[in-house]
N, C-alpha and C. Protein backbone atom coordinates (compact mmCIF):
# COMPACT_ATOMS: atom_id res chain seq x y z
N UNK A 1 67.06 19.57 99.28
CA UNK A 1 65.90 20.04 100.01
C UNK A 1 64.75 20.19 99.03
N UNK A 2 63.57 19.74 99.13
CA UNK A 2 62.42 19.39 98.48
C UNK A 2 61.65 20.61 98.96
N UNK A 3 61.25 21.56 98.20
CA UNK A 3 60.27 23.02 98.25
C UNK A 3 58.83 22.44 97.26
N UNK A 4 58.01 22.74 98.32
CA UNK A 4 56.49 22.47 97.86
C UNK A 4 56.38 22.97 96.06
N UNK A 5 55.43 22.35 95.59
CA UNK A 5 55.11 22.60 94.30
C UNK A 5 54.16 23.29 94.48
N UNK A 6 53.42 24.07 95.75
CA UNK A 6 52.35 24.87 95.74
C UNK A 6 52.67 26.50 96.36
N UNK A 7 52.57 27.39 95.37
CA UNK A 7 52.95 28.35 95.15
C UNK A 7 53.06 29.26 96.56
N UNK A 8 52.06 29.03 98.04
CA UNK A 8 51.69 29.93 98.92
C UNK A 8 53.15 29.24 99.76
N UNK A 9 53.07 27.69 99.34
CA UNK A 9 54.20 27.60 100.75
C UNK A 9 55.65 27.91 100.34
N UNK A 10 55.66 27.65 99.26
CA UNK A 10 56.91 28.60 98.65
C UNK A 10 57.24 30.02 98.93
N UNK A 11 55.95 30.90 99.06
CA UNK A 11 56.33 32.07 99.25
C UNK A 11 56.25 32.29 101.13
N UNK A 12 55.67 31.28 101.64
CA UNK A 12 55.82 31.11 103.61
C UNK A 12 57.09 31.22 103.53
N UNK A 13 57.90 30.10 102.81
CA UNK A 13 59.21 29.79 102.76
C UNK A 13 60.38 30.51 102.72
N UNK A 14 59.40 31.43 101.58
CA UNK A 14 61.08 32.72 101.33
C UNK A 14 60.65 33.38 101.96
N UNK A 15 59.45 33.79 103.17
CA UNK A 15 59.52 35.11 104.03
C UNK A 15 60.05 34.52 104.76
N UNK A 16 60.12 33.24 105.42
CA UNK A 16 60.54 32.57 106.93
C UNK A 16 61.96 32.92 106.63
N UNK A 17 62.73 32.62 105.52
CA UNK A 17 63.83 32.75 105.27
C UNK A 17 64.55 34.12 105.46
N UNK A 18 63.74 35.22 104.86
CA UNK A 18 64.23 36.54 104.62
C UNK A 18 63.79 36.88 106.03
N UNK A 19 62.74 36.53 106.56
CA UNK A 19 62.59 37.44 108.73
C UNK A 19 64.21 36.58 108.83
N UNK A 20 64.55 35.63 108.80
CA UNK A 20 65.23 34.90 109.84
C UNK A 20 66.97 35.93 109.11
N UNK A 21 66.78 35.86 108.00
CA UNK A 21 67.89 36.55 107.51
C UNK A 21 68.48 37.72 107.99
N UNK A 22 67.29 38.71 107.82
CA UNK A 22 66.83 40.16 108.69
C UNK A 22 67.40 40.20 110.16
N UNK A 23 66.75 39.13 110.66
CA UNK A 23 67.39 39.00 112.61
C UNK A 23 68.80 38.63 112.15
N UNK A 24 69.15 37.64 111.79
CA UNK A 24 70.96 37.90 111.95
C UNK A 24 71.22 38.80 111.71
N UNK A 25 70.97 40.10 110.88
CA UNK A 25 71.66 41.02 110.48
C UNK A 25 71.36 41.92 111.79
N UNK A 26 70.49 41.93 112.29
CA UNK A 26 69.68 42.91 113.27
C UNK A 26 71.08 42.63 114.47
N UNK A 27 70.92 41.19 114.59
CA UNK A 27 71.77 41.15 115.87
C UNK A 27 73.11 41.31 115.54
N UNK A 28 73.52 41.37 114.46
CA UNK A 28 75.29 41.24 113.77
C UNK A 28 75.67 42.40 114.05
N UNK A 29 74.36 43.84 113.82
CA UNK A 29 74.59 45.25 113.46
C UNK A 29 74.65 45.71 114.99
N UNK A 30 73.89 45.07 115.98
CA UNK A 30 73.77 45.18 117.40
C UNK A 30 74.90 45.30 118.04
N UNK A 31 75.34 44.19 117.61
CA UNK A 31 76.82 43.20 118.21
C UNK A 31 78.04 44.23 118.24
N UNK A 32 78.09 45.00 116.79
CA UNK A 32 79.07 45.63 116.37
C UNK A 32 78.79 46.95 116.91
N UNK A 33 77.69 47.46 116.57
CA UNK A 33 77.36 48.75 118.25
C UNK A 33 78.16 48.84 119.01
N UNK A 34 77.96 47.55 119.57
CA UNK A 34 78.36 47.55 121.11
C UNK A 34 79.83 47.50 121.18
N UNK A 35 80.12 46.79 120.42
CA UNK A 35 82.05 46.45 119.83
C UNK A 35 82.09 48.48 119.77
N UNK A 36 81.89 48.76 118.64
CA UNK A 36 82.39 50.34 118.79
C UNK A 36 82.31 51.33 119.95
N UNK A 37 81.06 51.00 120.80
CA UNK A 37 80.87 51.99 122.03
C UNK A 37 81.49 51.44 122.67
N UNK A 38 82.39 50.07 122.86
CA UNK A 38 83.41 50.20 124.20
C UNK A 38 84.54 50.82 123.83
N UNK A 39 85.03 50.49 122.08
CA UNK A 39 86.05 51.22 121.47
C UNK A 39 85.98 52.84 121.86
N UNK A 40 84.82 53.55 121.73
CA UNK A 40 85.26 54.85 121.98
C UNK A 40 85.20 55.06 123.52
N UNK A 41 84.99 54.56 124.66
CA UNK A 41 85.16 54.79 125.51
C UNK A 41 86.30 54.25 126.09
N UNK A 42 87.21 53.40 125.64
CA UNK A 42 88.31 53.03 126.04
C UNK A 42 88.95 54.15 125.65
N UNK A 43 88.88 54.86 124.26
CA UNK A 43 89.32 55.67 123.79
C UNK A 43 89.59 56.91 124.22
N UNK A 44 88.34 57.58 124.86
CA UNK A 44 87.90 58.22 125.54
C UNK A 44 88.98 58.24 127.18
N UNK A 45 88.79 57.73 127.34
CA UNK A 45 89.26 57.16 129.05
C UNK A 45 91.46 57.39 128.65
N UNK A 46 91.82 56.86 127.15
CA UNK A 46 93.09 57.37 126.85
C UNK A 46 93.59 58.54 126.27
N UNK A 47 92.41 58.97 125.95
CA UNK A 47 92.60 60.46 125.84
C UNK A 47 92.61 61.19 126.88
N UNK A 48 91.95 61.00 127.91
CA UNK A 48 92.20 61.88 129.76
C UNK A 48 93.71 61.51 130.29
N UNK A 49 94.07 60.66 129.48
CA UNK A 49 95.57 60.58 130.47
C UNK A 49 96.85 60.86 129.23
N UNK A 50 96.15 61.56 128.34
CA UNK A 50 97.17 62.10 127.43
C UNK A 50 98.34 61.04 126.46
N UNK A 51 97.52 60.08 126.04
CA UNK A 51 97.98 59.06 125.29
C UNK A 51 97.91 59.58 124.09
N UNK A 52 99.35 59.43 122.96
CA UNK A 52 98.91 59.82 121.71
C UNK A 52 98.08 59.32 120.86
N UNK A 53 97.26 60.32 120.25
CA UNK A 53 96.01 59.94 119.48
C UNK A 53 96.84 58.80 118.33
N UNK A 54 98.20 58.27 117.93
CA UNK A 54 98.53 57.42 117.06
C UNK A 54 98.20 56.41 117.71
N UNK A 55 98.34 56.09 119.05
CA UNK A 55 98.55 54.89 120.08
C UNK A 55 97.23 54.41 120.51
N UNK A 56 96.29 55.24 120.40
CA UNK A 56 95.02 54.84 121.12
C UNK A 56 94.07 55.02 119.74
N UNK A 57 94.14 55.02 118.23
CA UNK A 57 94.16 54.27 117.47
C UNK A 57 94.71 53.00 116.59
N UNK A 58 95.77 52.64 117.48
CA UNK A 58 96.60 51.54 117.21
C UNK A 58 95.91 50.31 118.50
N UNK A 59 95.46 51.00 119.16
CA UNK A 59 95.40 50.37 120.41
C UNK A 59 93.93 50.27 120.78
N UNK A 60 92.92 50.98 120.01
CA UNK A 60 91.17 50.87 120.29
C UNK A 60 90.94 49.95 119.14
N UNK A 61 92.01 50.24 117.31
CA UNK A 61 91.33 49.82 116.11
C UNK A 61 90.48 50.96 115.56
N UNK A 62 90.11 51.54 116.57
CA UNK A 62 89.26 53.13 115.76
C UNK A 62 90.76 53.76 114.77
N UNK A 63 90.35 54.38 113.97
CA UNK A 63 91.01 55.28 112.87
C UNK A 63 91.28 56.57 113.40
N UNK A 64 92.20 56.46 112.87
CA UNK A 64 93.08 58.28 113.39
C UNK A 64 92.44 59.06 113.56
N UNK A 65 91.55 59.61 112.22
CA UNK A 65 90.39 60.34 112.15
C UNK A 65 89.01 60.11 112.59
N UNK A 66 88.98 59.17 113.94
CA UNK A 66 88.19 58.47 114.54
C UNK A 66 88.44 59.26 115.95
N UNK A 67 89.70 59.03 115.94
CA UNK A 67 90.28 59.65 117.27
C UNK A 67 90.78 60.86 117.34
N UNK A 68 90.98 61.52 116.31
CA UNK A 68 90.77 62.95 116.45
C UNK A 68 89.74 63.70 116.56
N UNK A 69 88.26 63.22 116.24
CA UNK A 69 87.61 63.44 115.93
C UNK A 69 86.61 63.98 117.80
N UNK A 70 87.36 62.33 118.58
CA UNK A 70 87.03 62.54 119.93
C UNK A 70 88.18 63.74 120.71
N UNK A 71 89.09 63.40 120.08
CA UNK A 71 90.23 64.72 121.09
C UNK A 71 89.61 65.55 120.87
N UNK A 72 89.22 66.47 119.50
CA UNK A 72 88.31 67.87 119.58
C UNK A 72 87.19 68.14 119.84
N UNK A 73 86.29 67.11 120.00
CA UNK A 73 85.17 67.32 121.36
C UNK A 73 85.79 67.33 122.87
N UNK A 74 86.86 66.22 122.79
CA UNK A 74 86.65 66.20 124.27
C UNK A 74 87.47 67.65 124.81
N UNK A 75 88.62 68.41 124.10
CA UNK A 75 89.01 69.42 123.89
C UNK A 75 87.90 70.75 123.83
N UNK A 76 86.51 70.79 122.94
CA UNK A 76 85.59 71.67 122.97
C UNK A 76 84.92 71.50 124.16
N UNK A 77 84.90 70.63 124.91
CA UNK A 77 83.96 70.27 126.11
C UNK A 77 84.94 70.89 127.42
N UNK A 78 85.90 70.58 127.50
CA UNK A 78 86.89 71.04 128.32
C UNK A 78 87.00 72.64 128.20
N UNK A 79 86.93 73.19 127.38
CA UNK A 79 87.13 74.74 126.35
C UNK A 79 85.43 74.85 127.58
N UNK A 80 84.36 74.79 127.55
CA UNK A 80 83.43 75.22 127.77
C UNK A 80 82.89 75.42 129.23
N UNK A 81 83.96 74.17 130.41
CA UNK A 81 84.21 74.43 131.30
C UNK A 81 84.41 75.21 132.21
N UNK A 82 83.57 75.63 133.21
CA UNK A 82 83.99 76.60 133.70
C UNK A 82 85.25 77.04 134.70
């Protein structure tokens, strides 16, 4: 690939490069959002029917301490219930 010998389009070049770089990451970091918020709500949804927190980190990919983390909210939220 042949890059201009004139200094401005060289530097067009490496911003076009670094925005376009930036958006994959933008949408990669998006992507994976969304991957985790169905994880904790699947999670979520196996914790109401009393699935062990080993199983529904074996079974979301969230971490133990991922999923304990939701049993004692969803436990403090229940606690606050009237």
């Amino acid at each position: 690939m042949n890059i201009s010998q004139d200094e401005k389009e060289r530097n067009n070049f490496r911003s076009r490069r670094k925005f376009q770089s930036d958006m994959d990451s933008d949408l990669a970091t998006a992507r994976d959002n969304g991957k985790t918020k169905q994880k904790i709500e699947i999670a979520i949804k196996l914790l109401e029917i009393n699935m062990p927190l080993e199983q529904i980190a074996t079974i979301t990919g969230l971490s133990y301490d991922e999923v304990l983390t939701l049993y004692n909210a969803k436990q403090k939220e229940l606690r606050q219930q009237p």
